[in-house]
PDB file of N, CA and C in Angstrom:
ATOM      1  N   UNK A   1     -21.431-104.505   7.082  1.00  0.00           N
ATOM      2  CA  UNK A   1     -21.605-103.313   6.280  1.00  0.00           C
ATOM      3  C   UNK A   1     -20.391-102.407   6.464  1.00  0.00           C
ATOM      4  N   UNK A   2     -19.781-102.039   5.161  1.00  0.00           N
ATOM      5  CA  UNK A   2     -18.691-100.678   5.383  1.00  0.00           C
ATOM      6  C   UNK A   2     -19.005 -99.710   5.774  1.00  0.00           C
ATOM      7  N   UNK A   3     -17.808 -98.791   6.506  1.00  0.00           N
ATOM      8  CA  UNK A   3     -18.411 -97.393   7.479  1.00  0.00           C
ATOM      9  C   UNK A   3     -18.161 -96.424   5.665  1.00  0.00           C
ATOM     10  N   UNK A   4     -19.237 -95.328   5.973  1.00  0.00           N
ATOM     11  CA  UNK A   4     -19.124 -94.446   4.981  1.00  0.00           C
ATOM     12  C   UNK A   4     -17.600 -93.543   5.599  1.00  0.00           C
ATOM     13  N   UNK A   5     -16.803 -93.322   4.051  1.00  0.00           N
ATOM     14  CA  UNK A   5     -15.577 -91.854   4.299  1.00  0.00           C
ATOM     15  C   UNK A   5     -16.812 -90.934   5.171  1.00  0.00           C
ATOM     16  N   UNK A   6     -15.925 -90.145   6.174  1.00  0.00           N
ATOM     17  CA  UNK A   6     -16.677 -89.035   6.528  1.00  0.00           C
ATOM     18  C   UNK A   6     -15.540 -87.554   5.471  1.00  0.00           C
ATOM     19  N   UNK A   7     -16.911 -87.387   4.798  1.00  0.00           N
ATOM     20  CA  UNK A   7     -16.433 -86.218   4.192  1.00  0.00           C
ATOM     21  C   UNK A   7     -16.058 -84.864   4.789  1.00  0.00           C
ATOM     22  N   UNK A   8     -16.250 -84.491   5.913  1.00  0.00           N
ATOM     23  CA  UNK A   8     -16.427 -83.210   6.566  1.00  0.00           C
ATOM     24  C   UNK A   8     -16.863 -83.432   8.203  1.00  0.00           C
ATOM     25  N   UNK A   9     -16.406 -82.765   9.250  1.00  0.00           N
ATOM     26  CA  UNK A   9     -17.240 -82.952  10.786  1.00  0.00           C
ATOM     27  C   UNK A   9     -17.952 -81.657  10.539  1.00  0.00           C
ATOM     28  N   UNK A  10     -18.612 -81.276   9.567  1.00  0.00           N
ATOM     29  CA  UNK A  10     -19.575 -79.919   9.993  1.00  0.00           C
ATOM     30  C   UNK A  10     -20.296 -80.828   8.413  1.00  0.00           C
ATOM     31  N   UNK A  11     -21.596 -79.818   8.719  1.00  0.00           N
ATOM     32  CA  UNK A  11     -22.833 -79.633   8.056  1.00  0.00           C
ATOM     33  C   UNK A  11     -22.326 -78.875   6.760  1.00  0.00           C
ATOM     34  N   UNK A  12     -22.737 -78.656   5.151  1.00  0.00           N
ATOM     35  CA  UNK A  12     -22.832 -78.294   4.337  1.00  0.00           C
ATOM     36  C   UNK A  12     -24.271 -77.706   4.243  1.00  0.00           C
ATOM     37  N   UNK A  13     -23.922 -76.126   4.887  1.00  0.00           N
ATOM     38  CA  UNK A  13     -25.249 -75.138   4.924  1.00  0.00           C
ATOM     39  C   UNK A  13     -25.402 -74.593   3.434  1.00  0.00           C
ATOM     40  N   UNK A  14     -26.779 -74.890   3.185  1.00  0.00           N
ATOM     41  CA  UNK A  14     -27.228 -74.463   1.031  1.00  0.00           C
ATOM     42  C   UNK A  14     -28.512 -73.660   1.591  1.00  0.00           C
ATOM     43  N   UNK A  15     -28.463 -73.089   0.360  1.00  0.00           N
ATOM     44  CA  UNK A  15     -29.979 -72.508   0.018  1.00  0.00           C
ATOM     45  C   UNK A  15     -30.184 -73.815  -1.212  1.00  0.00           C
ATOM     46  N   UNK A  16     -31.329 -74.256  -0.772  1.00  0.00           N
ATOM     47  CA  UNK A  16     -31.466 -75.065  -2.053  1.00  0.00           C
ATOM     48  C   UNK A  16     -32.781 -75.108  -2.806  1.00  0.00           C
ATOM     49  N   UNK A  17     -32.921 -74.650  -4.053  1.00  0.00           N
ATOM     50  CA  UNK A  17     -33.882 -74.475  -5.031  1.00  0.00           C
ATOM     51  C   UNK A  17     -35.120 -75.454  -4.662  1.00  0.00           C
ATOM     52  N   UNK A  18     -36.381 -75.214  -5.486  1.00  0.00           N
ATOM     53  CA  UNK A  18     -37.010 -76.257  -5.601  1.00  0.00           C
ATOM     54  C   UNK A  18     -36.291 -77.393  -6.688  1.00  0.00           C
ATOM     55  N   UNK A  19     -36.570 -78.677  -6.229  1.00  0.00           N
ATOM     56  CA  UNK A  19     -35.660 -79.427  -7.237  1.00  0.00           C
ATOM     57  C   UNK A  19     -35.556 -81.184  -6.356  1.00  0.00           C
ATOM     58  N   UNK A  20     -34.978 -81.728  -6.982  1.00  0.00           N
ATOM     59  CA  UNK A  20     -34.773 -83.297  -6.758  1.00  0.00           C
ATOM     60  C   UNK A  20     -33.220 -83.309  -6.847  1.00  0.00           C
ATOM     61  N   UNK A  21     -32.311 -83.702  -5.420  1.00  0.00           N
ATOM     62  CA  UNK A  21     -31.105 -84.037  -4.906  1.00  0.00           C
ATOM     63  C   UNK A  21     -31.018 -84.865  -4.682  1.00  0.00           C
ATOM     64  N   UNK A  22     -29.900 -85.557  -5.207  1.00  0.00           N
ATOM     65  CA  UNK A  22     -28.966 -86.881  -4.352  1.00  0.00           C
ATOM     66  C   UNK A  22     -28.050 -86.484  -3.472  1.00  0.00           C
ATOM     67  N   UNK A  23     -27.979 -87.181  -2.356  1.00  0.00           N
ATOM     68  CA  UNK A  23     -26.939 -87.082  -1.251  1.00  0.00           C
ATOM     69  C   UNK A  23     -25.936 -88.236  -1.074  1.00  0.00           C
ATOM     70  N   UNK A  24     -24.570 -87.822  -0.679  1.00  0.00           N
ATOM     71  CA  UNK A  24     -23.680 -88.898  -1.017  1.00  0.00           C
ATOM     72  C   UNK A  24     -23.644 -89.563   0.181  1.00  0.00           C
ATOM     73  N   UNK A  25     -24.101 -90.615   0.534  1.00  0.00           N
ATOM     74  CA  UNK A  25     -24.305 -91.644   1.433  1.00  0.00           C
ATOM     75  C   UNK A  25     -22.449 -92.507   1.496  1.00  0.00           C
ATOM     76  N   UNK A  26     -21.828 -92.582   0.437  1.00  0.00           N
ATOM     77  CA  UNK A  26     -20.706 -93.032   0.957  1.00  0.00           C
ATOM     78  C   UNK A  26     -19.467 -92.021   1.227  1.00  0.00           C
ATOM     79  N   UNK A  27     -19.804 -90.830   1.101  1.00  0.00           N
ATOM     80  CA  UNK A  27     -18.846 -90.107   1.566  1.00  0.00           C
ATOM     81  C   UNK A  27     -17.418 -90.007   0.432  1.00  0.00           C
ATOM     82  N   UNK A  28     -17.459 -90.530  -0.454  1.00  0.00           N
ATOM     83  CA  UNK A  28     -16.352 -90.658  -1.833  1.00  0.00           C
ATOM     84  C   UNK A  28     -16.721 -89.693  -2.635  1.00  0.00           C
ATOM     85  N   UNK A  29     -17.487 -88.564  -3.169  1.00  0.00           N
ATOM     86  CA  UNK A  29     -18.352 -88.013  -3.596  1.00  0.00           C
ATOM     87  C   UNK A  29     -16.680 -86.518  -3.491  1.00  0.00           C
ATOM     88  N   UNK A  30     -16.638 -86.571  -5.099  1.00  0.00           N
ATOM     89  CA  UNK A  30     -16.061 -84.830  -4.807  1.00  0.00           C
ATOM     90  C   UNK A  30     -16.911 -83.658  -5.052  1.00  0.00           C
ATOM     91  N   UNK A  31     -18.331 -83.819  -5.393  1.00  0.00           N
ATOM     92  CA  UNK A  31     -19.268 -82.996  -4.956  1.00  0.00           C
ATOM     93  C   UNK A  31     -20.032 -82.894  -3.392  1.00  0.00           C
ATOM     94  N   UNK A  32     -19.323 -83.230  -2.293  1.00  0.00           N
ATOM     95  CA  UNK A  32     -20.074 -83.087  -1.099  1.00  0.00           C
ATOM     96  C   UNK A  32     -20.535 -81.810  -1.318  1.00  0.00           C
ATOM     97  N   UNK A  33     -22.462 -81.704  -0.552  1.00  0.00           N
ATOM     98  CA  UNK A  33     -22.850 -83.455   0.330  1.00  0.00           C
ATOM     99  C   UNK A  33     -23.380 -83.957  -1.144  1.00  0.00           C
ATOM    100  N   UNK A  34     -23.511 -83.683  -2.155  1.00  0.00           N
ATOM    101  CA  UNK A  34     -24.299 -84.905  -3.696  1.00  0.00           C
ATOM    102  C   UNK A  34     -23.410 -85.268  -4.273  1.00  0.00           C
ATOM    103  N   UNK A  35     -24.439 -86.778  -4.364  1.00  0.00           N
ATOM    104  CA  UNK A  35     -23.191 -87.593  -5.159  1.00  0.00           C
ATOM    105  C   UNK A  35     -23.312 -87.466  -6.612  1.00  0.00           C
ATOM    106  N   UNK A  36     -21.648 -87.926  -6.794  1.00  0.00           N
ATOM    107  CA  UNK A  36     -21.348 -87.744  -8.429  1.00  0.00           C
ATOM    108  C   UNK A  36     -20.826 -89.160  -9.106  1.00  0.00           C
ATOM    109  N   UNK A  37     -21.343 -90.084  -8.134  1.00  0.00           N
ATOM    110  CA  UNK A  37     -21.713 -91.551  -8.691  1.00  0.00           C
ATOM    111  C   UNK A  37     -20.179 -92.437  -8.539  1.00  0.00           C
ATOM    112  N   UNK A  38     -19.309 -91.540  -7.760  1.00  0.00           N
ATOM    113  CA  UNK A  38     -18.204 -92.394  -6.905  1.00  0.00           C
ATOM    114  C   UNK A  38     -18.499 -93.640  -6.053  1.00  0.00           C
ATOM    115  N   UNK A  39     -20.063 -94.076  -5.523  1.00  0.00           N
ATOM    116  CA  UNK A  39     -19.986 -95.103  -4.610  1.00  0.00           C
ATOM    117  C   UNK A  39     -20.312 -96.566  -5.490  1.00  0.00           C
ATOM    118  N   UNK A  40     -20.016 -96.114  -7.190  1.00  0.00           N
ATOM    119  CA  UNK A  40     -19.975 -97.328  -7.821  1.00  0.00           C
ATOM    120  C   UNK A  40     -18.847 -98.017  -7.428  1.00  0.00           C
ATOM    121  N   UNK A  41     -19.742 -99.380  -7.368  1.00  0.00           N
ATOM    122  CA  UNK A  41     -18.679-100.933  -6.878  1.00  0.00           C
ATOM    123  C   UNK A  41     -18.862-100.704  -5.006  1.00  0.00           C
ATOM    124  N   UNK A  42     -19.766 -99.963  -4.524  1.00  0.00           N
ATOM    125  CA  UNK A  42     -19.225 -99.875  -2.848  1.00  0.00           C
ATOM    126  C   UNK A  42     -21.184-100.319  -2.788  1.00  0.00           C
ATOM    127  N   UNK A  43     -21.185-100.845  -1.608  1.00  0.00           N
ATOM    128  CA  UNK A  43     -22.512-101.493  -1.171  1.00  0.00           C
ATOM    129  C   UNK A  43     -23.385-100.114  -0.728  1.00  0.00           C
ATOM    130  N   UNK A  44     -22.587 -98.784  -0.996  1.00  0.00           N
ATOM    131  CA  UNK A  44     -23.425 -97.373  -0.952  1.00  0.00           C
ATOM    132  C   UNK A  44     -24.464 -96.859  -1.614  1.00  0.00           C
ATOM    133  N   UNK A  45     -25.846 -96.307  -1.580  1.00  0.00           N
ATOM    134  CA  UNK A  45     -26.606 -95.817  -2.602  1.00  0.00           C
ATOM    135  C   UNK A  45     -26.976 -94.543  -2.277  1.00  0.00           C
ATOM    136  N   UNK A  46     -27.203 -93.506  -3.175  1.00  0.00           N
ATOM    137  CA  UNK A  46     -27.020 -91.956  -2.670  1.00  0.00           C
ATOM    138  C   UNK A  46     -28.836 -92.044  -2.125  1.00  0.00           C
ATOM    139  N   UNK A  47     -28.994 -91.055  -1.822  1.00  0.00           N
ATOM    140  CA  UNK A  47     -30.586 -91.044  -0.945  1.00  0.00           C
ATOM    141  C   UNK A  47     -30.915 -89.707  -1.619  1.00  0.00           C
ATOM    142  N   UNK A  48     -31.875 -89.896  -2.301  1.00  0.00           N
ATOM    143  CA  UNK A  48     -33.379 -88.893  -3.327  1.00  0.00           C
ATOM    144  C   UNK A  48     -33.804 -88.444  -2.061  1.00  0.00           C
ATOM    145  N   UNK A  49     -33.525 -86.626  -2.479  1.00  0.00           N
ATOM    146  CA  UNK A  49     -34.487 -85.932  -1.196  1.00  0.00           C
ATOM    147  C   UNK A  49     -35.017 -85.114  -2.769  1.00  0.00           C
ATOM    148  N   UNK A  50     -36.262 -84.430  -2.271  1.00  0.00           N
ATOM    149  CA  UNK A  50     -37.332 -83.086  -2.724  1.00  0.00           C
ATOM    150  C   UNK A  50     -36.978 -81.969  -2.358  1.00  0.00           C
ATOM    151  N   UNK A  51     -37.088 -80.749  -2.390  1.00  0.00           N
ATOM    152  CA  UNK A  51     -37.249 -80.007  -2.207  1.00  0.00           C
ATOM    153  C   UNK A  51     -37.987 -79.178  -2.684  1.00  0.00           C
ATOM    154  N   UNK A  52     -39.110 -78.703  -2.097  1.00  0.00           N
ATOM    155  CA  UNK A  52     -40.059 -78.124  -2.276  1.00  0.00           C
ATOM    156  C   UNK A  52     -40.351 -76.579  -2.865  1.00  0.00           C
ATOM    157  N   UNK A  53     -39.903 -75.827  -1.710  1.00  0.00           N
ATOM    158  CA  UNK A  53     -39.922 -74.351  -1.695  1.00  0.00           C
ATOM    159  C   UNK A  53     -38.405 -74.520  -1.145  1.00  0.00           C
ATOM    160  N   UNK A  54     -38.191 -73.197  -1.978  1.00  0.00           N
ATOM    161  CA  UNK A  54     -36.714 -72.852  -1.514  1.00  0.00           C
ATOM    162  C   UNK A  54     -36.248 -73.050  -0.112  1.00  0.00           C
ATOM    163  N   UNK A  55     -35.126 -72.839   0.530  1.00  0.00           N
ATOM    164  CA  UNK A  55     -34.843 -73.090   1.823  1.00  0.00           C
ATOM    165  C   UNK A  55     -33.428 -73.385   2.089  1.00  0.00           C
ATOM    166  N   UNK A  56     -32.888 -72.809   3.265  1.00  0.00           N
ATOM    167  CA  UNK A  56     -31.446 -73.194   3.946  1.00  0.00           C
ATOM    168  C   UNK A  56     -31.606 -74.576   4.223  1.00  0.00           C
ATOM    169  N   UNK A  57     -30.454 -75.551   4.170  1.00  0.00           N
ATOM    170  CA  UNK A  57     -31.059 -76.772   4.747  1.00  0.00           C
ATOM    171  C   UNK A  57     -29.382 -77.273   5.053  1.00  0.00           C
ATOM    172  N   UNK A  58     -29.049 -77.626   6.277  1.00  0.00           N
ATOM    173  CA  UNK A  58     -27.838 -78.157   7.217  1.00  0.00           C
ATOM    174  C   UNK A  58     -27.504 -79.983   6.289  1.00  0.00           C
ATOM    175  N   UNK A  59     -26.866 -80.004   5.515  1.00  0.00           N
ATOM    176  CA  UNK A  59     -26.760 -81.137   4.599  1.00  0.00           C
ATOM    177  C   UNK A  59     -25.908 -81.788   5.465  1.00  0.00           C
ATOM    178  N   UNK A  60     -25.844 -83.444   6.175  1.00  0.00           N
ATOM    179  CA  UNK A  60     -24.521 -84.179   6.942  1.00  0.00           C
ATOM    180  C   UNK A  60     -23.477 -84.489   5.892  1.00  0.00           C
ATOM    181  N   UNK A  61     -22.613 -84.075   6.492  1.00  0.00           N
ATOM    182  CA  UNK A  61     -21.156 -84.530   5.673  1.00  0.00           C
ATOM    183  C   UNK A  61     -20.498 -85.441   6.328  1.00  0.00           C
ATOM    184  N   UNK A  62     -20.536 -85.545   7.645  1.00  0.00           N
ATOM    185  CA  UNK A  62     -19.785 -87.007   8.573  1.00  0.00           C
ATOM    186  C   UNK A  62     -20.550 -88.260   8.224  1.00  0.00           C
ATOM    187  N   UNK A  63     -21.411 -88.185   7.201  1.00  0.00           N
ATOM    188  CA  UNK A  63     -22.626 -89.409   6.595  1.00  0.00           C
ATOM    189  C   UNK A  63     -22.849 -90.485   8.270  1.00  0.00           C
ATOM    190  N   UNK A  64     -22.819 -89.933   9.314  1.00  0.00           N
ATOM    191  CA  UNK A  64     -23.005 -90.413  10.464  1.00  0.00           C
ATOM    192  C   UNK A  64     -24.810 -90.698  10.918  1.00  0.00           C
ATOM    193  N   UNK A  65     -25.495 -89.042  10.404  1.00  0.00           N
ATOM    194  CA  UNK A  65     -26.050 -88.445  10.787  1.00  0.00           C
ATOM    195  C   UNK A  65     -28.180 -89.588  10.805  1.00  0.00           C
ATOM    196  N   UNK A  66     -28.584 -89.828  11.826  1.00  0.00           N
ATOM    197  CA  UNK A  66     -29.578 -90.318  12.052  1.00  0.00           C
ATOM    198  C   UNK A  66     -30.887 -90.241  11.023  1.00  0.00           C
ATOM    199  N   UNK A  67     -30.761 -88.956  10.499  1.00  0.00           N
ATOM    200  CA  UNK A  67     -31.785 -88.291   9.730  1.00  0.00           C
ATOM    201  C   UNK A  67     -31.030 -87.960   8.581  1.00  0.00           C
ATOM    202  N   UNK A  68     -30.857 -88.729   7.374  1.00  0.00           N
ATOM    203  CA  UNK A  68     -30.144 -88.320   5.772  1.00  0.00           C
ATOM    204  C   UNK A  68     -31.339 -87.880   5.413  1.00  0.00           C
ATOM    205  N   UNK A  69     -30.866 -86.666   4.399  1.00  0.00           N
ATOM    206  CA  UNK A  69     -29.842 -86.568   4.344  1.00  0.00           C
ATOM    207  C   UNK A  69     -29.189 -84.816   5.348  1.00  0.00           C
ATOM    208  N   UNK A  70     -29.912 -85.093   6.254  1.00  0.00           N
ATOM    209  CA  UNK A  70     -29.795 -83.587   7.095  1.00  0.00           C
ATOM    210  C   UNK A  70     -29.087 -83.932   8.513  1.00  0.00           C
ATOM    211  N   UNK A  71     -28.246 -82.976   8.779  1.00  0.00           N
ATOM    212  CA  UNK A  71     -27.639 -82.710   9.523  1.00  0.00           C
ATOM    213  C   UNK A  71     -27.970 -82.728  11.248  1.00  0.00           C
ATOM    214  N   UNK A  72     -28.182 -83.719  12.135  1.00  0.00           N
ATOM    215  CA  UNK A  72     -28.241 -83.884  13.388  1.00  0.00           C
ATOM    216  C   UNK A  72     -27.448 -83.600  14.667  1.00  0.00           C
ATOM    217  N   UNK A  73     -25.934 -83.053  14.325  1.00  0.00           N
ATOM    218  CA  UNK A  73     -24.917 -82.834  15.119  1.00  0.00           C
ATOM    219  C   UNK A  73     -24.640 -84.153  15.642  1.00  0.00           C
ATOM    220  N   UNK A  74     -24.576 -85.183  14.968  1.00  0.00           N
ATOM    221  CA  UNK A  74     -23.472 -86.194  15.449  1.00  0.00           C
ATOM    222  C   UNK A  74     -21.848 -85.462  14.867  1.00  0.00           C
ATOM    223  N   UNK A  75     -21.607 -85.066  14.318  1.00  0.00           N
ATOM    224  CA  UNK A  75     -20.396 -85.026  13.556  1.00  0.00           C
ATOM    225  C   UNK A  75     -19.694 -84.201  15.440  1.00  0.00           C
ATOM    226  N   UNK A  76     -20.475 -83.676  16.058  1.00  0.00           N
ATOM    227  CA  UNK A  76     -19.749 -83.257  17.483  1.00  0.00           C
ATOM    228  C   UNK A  76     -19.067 -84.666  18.387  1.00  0.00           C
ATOM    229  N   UNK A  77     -19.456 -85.571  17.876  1.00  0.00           N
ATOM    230  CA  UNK A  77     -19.369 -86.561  19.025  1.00  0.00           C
ATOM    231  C   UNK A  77     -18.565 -87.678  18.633  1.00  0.00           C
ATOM    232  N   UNK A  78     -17.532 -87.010  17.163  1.00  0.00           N
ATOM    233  CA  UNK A  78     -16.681 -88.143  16.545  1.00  0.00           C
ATOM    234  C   UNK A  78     -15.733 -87.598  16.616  1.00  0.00           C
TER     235      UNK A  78
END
């Protein structure tokens, strides 16, 4: 399996609406952290989150992160 680009070593902090997001799982994405359908032709697929009620939410940009599409602080340990 290919390593994802790491887009960023920090978190992409949002307020984010109620609504349905894609997250860019390969890191090629010039909308970090959602993808804008750059990981065509790459064995990458973006990951469908919800969002419910409004809310801050720590988005991973080092696409390292244990828990997609949210932010765990691996990006400290690369």
């Amino acid at each position: 399996m290919s390593e994802p680009v790491i887009a960023a070593r920090k978190p992409a902090v949002l307020t984010l609406a109620p609504n349905t997001y894609y997250w860019c799982r390969c890191g090629r994405s010039k909308n970090q952290p959602f993808c804008d359908g750059s990981h065509k032709g790459t064995e990458f697929k973006p990951v469908r989150f919800v969002i419910e009620v409004e809310r801050r939410a720590a988005l991973c940009q080092c696409k390292q992160t244990g828990n997609p599409p949210f932010c765990d602080g691996t990006h400290t340990r690369l």
